[in-house]
Protein backbone atom coordinates (compact mmCIF):
# COMPACT_ATOMS: atom_id res chain seq x y z
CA UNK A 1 25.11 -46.34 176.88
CA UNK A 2 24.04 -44.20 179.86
CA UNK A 3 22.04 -41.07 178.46
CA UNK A 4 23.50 -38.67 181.09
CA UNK A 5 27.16 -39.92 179.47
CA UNK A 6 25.76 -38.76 176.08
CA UNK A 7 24.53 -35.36 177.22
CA UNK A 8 27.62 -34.83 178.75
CA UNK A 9 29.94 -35.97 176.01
CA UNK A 10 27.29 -33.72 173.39
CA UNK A 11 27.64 -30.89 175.89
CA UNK A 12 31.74 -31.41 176.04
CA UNK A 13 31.90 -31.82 172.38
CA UNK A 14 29.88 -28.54 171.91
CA UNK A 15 31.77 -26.67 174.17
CA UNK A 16 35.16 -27.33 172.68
CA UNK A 17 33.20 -26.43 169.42
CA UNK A 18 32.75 -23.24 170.39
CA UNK A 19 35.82 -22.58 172.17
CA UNK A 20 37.68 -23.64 169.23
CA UNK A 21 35.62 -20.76 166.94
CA UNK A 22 36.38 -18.19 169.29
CA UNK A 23 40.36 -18.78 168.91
CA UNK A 24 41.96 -16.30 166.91
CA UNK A 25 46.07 -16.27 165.86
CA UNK A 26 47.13 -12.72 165.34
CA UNK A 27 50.14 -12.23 164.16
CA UNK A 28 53.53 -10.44 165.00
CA UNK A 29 53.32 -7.79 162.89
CA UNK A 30 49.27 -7.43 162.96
CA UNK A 31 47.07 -6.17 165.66
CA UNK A 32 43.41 -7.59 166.46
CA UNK A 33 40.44 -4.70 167.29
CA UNK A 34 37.72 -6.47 168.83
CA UNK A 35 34.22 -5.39 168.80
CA UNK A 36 31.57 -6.51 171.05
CA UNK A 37 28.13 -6.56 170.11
CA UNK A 38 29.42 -4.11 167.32
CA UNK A 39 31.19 -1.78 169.67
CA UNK A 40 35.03 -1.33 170.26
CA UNK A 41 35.86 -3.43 173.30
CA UNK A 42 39.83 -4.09 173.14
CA UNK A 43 42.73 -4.44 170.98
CA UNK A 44 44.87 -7.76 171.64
CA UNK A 45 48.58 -8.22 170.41
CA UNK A 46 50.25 -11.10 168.62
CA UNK A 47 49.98 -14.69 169.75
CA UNK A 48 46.51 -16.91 170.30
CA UNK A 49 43.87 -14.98 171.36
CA UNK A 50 40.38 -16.00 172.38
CA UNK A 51 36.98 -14.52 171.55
CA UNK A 52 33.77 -14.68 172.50
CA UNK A 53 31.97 -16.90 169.61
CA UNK A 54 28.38 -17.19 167.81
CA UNK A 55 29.29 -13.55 166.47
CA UNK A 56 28.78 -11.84 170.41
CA UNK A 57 32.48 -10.72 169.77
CA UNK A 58 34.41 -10.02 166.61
CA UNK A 59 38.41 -9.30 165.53
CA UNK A 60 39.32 -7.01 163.02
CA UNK A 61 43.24 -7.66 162.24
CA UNK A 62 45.29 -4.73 161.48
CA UNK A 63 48.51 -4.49 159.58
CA UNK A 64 50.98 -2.37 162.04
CA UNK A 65 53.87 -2.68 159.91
CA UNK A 66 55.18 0.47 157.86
CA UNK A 67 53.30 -0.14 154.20
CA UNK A 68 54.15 1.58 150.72
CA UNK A 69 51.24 2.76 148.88
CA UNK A 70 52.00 3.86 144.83
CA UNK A 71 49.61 6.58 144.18
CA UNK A 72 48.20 6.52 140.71
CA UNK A 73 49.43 8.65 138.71
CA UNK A 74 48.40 12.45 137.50
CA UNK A 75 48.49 14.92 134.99
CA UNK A 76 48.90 18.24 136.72
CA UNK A 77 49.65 22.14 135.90
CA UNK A 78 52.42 24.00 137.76
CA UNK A 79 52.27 27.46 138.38
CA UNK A 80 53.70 28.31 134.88
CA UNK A 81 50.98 26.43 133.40
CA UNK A 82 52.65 23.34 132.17
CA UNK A 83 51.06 20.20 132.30
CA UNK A 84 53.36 17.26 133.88
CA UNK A 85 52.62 13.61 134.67
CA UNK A 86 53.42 13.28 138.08
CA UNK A 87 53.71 9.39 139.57
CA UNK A 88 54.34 9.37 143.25
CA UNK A 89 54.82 6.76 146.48
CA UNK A 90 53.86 7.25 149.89
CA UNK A 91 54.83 5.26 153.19
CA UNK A 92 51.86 5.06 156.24
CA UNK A 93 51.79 3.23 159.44
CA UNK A 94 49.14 2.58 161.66
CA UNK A 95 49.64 4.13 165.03
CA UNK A 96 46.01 3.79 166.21
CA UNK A 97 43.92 0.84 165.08
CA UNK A 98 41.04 1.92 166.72
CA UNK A 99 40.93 5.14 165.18
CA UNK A 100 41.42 3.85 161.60
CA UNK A 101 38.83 1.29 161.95
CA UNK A 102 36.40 3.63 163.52
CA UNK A 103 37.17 7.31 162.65
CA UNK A 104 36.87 6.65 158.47
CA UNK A 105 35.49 4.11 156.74
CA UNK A 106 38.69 3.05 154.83
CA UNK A 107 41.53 4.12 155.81
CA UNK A 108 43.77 2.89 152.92
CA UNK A 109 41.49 4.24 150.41
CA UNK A 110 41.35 7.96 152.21
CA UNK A 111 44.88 8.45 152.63
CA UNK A 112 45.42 7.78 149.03
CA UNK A 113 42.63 10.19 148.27
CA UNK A 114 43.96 12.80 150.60
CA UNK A 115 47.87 12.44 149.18
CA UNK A 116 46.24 13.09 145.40
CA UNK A 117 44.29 16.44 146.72
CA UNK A 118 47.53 17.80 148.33
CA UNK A 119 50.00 16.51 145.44
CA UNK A 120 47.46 18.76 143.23
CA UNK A 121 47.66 21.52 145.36
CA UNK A 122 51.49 21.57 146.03
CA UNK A 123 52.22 21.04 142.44
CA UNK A 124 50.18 23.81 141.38
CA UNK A 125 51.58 26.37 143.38
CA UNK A 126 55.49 25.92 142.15
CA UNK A 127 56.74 26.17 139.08
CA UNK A 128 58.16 23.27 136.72
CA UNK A 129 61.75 24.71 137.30
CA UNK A 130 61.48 24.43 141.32
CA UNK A 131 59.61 20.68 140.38
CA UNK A 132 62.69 19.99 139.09
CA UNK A 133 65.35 21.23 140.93
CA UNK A 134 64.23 20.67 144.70
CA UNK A 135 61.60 17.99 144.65
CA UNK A 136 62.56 17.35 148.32
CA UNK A 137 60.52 20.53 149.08
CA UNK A 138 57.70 19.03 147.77
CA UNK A 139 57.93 15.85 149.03
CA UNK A 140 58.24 17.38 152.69
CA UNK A 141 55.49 19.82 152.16
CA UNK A 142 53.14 17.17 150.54
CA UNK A 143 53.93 14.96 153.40
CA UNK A 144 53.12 17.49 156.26
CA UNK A 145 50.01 18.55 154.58
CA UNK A 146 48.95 14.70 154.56
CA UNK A 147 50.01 13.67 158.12
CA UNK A 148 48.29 16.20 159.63
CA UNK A 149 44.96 15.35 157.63
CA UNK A 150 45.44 11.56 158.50
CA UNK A 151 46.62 11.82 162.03
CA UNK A 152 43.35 12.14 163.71
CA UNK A 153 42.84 8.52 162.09
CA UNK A 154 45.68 6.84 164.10
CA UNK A 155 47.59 6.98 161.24
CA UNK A 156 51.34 8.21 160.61
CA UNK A 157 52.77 9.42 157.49
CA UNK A 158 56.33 8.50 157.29
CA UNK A 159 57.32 9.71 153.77
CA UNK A 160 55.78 10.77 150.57
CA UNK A 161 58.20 10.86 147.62
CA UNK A 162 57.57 12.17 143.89
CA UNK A 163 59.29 9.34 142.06
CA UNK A 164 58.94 10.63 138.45
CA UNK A 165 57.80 13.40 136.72
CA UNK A 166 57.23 13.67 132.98
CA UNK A 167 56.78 16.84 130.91
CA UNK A 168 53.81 16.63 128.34
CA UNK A 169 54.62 16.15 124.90
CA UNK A 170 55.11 19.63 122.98
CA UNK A 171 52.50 18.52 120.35
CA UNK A 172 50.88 21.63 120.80
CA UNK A 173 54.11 23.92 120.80
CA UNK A 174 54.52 23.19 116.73
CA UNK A 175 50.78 24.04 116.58
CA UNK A 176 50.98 27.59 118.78
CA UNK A 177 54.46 28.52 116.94
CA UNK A 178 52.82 28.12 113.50
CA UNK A 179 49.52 30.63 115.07
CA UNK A 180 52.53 32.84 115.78
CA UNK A 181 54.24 32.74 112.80
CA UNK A 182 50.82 33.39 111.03
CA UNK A 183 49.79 36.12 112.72
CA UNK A 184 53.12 38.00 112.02
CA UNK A 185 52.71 37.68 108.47
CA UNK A 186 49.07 38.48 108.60
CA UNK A 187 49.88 41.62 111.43
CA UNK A 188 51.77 43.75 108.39
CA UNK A 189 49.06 42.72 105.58
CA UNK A 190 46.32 44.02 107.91
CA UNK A 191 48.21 47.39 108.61
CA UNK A 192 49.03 48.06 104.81
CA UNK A 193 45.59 47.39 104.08
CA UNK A 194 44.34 49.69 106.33
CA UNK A 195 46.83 52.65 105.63
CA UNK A 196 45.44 51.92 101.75
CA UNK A 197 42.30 52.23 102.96
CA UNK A 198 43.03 55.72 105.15
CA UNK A 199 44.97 56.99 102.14
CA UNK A 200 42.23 56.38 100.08
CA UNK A 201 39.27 57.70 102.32
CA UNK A 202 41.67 60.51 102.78
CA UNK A 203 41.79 61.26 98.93
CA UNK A 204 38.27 61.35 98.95
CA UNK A 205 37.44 63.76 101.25
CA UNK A 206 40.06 65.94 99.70
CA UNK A 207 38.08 65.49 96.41
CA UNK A 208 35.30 66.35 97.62
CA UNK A 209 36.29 69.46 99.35
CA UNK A 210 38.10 70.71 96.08
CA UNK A 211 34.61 69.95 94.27
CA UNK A 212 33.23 71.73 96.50
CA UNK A 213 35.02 75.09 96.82
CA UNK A 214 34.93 75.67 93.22
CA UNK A 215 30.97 75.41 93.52
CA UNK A 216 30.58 78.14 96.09
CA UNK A 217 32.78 80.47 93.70
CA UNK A 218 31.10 80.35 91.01
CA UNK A 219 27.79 81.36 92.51
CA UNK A 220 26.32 84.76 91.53
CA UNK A 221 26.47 87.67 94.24
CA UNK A 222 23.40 88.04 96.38
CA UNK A 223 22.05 91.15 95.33
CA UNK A 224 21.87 93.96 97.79
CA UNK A 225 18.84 95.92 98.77
């Protein structure tokens, strides 16, 4: 065979080599942030895409569809100091892939973080009655507070909902009434004791001012000069 037939074919067969590892499919409902020699170059939409191989080029996919996070759950103290077990879920979409792949390292992860901080703060500010009664107030403030703190990452928070909330267990209530209960017996026992104790220091100063008096009568007249 001719060798300038077998370069060619080897140079043919290498080509389609690499063109084939630079084709990328990206999905309908992802979008693909390419970086070029490690620097943000372009962000291609669904279909086949092509980029440049051997690593010069590189697609990060992004999920753009609307995903629900379940944050983990938390033991928290309202404003009236009681402790609750809060379990919440939050919905998030990616407005700006560029921004979430390049403003925080990961996105996912922060957003979660960020939803726990203001959960905490929220939660602590109200009290367990208002918990109760208008949760939708805290789910709207919770979610403000996080979509402003996310959105210069491109990213949009579309709803963050307290699903449950659980009172703690009043194992310490039977604990603190009995320290109650105690100290009102105790309170009255203390008092008596200590009136006793005034009568009887009272007694004795009385005793020994009528010991005395007698003393200073009985004592001869100083004679006069």
């Amino acid at each position: 065979m001719n060798l300038t037939l077998i370069v060619t074919l080897a140079i043919v067969a290498v080509a389609f080599l690499l063109l084939v590892s630079g084709l990328r499919i990206v999905h309908e409902h992802e979008r693909g942030a390419v970086f070029r020699f490690g620097r943000y170059a372009r962000l291609d939409g669904p279909g086949l895409r092509l980029i440049l191989p051997l690593r010069f080029e590189r697609m990060v996919r992004v999920d753009a569809r609307t995903g629900l996070t379940d944050l983990p759950a938390q033991e928290l103290t309202t404003a009236d100091q009681t402790t609750v077990r809060v379990t919440a879920s939050m919905h998030s979409q990616v407005l700006n892939p560029q921004l979430a792949l390049t403003k925080v390292a990961d996105y996912r992860d922060a957003i979660v973080q960020i939803a726990q901080t203001a959960l905490r703060s929220v939660i602590s500010r109200v009290t367990l009655n208002l918990l109760l009664s208008n949760r939708t107030f805290v789910n709207e403030t919770v979610q403000r507070i996080v979509d402003d703190e996310v959105e210069p990452w491109g990213v949009k928070v579309l709803l963050l909902e307290v699903k449950e909330v659980q009172v703690a267990t009043p194992a310490q209530a039977p604990a603190d009434t009995g320290a109650q209960s105690s100290a009102v017996v105790v309170l009255p026992v203390l008092l008596e004791i200590q009136a006793k104790l005034a009568r009887t220091n009272g007694a004795a100063s009385a005793l020994e001012s009528g010991s005395a008096a007698p003393a200073d009568s009985s004592l001869p007249p100083m004679p006069s000069t």
